[in-house]
PDB file of N, CA and C in Angstrom:
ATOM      1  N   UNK A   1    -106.036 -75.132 -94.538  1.00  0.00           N
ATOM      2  CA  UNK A   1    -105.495 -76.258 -95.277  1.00  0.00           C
ATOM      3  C   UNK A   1    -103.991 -76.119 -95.475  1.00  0.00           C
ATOM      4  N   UNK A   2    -103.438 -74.663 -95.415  1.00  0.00           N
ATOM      5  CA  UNK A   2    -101.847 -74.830 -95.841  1.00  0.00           C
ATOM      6  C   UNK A   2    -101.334 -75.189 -94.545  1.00  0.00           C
ATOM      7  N   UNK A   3    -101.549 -74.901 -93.531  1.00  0.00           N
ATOM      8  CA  UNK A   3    -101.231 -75.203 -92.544  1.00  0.00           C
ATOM      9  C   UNK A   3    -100.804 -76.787 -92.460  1.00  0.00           C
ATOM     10  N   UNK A   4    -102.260 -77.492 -92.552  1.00  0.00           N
ATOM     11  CA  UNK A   4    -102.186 -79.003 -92.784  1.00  0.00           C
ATOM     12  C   UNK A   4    -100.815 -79.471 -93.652  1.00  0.00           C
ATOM     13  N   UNK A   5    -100.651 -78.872 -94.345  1.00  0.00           N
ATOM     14  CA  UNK A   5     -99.997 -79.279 -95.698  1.00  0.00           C
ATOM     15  C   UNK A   5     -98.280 -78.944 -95.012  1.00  0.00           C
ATOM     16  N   UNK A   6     -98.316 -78.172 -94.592  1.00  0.00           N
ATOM     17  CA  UNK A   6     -97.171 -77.761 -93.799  1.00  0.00           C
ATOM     18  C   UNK A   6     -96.526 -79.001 -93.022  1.00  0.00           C
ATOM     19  N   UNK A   7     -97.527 -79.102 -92.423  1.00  0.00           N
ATOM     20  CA  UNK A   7     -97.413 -79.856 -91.294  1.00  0.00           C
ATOM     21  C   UNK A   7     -97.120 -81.299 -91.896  1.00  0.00           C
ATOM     22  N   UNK A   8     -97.758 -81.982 -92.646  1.00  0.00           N
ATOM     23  CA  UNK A   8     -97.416 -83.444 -93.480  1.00  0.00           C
ATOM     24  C   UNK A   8     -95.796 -82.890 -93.872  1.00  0.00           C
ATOM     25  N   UNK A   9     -95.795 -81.914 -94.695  1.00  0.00           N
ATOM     26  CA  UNK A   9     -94.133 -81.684 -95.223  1.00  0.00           C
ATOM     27  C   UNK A   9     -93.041 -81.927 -93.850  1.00  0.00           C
ATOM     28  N   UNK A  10     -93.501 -81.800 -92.781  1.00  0.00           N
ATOM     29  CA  UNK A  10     -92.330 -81.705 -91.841  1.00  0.00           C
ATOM     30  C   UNK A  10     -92.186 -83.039 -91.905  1.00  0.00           C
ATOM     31  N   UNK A  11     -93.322 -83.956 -91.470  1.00  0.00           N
ATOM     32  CA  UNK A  11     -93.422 -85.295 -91.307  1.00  0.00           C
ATOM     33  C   UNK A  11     -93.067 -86.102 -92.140  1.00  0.00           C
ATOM     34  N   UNK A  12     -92.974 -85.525 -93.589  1.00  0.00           N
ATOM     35  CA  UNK A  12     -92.193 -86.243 -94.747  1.00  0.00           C
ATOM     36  C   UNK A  12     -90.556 -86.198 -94.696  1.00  0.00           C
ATOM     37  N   UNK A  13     -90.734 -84.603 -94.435  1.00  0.00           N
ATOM     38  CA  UNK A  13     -89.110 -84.801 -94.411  1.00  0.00           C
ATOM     39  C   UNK A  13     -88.347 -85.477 -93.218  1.00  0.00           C
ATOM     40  N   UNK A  14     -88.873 -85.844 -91.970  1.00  0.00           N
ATOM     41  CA  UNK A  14     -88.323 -86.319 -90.681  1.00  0.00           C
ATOM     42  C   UNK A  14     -88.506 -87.764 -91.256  1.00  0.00           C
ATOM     43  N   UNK A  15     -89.419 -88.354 -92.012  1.00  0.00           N
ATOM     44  CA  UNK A  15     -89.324 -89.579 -92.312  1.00  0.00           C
ATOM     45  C   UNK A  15     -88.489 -89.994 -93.597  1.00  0.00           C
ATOM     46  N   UNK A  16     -88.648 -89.325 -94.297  1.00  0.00           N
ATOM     47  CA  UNK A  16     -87.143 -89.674 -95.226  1.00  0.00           C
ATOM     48  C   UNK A  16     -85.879 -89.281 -94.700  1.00  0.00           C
ATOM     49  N   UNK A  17     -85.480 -88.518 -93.622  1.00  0.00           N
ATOM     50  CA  UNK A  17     -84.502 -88.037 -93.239  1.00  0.00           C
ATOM     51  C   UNK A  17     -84.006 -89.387 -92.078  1.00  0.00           C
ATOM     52  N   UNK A  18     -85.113 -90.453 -91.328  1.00  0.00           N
ATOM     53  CA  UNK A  18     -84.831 -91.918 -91.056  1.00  0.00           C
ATOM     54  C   UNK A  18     -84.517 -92.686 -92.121  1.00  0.00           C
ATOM     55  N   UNK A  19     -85.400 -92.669 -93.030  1.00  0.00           N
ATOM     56  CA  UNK A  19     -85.221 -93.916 -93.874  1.00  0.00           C
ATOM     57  C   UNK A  19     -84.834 -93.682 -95.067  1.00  0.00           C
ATOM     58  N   UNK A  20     -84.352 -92.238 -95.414  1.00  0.00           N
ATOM     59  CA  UNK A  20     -83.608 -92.663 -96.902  1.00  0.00           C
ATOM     60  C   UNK A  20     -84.427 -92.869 -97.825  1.00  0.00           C
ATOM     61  N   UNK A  21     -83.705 -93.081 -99.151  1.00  0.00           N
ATOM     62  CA  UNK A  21     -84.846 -93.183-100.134  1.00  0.00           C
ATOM     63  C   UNK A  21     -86.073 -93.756 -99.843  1.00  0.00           C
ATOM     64  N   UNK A  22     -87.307 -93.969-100.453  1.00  0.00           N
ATOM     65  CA  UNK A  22     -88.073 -94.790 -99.977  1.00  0.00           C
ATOM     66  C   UNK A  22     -89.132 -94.574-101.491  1.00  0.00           C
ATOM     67  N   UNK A  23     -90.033 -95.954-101.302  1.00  0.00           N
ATOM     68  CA  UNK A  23     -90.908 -95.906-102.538  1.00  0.00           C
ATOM     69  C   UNK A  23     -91.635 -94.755-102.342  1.00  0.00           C
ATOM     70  N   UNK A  24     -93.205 -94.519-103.318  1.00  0.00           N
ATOM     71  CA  UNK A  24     -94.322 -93.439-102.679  1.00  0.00           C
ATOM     72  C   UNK A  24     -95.302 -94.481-102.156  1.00  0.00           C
ATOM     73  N   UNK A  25     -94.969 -95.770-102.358  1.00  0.00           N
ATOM     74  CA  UNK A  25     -96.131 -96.359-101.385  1.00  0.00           C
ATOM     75  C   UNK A  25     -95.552 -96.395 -99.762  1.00  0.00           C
ATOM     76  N   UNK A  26     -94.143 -96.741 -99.759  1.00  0.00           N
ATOM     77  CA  UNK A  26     -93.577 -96.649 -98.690  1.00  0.00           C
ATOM     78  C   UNK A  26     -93.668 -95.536 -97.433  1.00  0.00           C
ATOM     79  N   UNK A  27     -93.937 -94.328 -98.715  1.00  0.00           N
ATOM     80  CA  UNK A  27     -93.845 -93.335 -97.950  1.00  0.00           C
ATOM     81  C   UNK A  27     -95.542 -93.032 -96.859  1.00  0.00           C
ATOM     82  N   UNK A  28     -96.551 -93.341 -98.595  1.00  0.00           N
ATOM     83  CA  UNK A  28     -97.540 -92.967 -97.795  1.00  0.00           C
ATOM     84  C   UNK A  28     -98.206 -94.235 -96.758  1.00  0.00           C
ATOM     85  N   UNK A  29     -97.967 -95.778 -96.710  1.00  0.00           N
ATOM     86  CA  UNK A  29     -97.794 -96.010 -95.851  1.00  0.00           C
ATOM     87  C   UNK A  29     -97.459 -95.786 -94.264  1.00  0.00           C
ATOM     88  N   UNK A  30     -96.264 -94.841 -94.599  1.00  0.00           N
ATOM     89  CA  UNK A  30     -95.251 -94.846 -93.385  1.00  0.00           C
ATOM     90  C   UNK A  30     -95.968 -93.584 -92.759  1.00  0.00           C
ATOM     91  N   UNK A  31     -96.375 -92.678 -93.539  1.00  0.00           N
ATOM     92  CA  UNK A  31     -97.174 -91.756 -92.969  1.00  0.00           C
ATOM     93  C   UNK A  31     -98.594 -91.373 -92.922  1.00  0.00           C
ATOM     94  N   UNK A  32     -98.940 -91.473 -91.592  1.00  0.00           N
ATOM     95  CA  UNK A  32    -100.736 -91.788 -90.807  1.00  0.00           C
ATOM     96  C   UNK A  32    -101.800 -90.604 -91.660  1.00  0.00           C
ATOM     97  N   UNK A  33    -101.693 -90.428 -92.525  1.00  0.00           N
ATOM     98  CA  UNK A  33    -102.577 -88.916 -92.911  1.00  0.00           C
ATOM     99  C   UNK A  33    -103.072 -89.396 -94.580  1.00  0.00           C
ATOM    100  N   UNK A  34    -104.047 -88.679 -94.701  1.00  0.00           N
ATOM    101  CA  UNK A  34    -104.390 -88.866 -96.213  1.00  0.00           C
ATOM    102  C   UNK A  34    -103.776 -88.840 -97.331  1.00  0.00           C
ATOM    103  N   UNK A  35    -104.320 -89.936 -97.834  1.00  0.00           N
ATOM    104  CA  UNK A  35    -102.909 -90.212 -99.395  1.00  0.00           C
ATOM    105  C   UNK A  35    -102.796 -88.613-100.101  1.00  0.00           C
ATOM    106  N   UNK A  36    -104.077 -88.257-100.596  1.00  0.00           N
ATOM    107  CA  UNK A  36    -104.390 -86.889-101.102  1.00  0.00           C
ATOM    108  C   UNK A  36    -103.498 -85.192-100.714  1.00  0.00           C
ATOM    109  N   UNK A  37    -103.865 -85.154 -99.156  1.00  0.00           N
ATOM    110  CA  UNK A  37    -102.850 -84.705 -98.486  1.00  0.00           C
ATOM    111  C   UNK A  37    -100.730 -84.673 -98.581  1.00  0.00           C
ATOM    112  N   UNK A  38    -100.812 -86.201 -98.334  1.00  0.00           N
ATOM    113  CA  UNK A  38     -99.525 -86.483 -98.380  1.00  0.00           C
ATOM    114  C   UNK A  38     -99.118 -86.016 -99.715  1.00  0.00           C
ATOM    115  N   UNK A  39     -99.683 -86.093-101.130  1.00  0.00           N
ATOM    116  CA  UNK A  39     -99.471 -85.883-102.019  1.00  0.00           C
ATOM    117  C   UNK A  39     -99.339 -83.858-102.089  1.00  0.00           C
ATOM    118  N   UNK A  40    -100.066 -83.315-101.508  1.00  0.00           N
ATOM    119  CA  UNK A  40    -100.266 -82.149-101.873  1.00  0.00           C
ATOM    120  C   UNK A  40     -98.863 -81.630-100.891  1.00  0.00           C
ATOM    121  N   UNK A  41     -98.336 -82.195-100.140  1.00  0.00           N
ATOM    122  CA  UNK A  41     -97.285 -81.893 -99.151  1.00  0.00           C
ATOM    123  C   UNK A  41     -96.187 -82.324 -99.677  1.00  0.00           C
ATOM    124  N   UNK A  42     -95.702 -83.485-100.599  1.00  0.00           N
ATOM    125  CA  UNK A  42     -95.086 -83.413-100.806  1.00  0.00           C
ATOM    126  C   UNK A  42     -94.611 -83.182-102.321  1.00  0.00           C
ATOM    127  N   UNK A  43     -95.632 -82.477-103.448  1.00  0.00           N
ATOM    128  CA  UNK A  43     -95.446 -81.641-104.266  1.00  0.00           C
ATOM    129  C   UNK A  43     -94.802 -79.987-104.092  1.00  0.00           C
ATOM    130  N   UNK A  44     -94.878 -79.675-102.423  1.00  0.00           N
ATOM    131  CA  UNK A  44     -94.799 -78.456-101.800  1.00  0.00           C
ATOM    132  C   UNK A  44     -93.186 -78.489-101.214  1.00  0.00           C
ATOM    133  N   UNK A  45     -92.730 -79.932-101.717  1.00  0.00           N
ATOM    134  CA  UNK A  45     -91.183 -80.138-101.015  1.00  0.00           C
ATOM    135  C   UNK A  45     -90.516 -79.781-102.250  1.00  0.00           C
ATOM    136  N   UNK A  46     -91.121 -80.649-103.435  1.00  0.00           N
ATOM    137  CA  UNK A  46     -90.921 -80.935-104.434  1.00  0.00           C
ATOM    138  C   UNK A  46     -90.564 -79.844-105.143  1.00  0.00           C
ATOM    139  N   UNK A  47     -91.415 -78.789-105.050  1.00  0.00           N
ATOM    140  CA  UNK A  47     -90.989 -77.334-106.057  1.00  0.00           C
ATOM    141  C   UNK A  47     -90.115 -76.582-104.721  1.00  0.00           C
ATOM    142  N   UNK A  48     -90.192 -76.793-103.834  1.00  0.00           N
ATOM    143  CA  UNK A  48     -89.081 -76.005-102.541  1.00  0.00           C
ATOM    144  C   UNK A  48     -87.595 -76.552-103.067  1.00  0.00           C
ATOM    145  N   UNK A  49     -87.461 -77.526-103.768  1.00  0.00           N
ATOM    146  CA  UNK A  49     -86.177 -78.415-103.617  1.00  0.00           C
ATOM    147  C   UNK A  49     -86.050 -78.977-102.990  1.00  0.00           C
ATOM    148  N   UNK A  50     -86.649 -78.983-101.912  1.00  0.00           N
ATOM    149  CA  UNK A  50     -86.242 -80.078-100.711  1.00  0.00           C
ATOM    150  C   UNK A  50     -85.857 -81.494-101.205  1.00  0.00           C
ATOM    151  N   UNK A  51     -86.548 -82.060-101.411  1.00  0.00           N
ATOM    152  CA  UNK A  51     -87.129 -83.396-102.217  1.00  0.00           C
ATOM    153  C   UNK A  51     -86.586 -84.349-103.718  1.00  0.00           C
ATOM    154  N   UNK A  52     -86.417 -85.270-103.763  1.00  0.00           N
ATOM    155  CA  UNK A  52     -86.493 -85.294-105.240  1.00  0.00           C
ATOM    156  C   UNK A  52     -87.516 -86.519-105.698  1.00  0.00           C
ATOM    157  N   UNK A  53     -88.274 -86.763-106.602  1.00  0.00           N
ATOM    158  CA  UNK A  53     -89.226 -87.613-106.819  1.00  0.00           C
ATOM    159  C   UNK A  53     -88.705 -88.132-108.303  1.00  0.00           C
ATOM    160  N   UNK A  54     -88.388 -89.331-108.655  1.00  0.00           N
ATOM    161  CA  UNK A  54     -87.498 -90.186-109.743  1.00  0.00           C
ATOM    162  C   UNK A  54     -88.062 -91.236-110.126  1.00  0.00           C
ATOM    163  N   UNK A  55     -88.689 -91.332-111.696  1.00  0.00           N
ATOM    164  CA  UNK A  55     -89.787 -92.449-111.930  1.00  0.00           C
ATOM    165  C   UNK A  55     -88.497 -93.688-111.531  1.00  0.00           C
ATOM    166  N   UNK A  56     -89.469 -94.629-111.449  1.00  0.00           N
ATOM    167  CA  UNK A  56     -88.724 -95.678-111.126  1.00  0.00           C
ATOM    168  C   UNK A  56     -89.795 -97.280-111.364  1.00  0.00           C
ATOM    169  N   UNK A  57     -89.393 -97.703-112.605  1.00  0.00           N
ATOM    170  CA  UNK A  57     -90.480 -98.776-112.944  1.00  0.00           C
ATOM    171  C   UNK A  57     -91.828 -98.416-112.984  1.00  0.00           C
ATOM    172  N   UNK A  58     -92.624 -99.137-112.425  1.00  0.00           N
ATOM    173  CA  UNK A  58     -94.433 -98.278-112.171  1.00  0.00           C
ATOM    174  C   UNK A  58     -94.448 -97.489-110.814  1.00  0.00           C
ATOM    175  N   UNK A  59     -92.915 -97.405-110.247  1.00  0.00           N
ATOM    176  CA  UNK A  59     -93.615 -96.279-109.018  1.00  0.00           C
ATOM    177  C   UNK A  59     -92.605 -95.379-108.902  1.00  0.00           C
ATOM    178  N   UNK A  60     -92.637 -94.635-107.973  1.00  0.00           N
ATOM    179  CA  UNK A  60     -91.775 -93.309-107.513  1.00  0.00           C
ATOM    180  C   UNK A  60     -90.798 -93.851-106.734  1.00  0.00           C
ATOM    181  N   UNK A  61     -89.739 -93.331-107.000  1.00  0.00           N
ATOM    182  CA  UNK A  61     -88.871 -93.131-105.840  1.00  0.00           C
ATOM    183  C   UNK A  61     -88.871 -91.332-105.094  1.00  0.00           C
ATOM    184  N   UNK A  62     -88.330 -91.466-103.360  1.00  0.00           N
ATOM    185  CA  UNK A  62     -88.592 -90.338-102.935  1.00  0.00           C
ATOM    186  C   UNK A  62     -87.596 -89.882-102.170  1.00  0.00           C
ATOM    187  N   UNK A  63     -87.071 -88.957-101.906  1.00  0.00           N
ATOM    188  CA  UNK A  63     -85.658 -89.085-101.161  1.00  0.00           C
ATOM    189  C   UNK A  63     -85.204 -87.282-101.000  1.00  0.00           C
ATOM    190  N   UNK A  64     -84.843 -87.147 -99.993  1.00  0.00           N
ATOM    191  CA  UNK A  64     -84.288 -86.033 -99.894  1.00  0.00           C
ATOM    192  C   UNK A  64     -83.050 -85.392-100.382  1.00  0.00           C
ATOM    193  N   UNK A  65     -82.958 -84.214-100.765  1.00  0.00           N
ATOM    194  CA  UNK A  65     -82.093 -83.196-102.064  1.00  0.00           C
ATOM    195  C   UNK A  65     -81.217 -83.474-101.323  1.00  0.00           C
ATOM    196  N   UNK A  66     -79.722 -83.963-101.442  1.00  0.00           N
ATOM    197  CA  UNK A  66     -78.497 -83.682-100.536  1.00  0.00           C
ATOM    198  C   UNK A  66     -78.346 -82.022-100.517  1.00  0.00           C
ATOM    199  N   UNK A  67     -77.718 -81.673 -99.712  1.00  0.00           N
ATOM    200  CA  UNK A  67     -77.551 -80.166 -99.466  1.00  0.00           C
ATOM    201  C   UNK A  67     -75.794 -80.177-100.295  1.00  0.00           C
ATOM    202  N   UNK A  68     -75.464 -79.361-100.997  1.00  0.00           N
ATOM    203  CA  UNK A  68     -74.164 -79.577-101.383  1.00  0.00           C
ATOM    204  C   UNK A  68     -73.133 -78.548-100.383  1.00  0.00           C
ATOM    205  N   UNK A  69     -71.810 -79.022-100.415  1.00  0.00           N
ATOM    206  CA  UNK A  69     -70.582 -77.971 -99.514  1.00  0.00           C
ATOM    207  C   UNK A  69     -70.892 -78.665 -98.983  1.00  0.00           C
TER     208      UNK A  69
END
């Protein structure tokens, strides 16, 4: 299963790394794999830093950490 989970994280980050912020419906839309999954992958960005997740009205916003320097 971490493997799996791995593997959604790449696919999250290559897809926010196209499109920029994006909702969490947007996201899990945009990506072919289980909502459940997607969620457990990208809680795994989320405590890495990668990621940042920002309430936003009734949904998420999702977007990748700028790297600073």
């Amino acid at each position: 299963m971490i493997t799996e989970i791995g593997i959604v994280a790449g696919e999250i980050w290559h897809f926010l790394d196209r499109h920029g912020k994006v909702t969490l419906e947007e996201l899990v839309s945009g990506i072919e794999k289980p909502r459940e999954l997607i969620f457990m992958s990208l809680g795994w960005l989320a405590r890495e830093g990668h990621v940042l997740v920002e309430s936003q009205d009734d949904s998420y916003m999702i977007s990748l950490r700028k790297k600073e320097g």
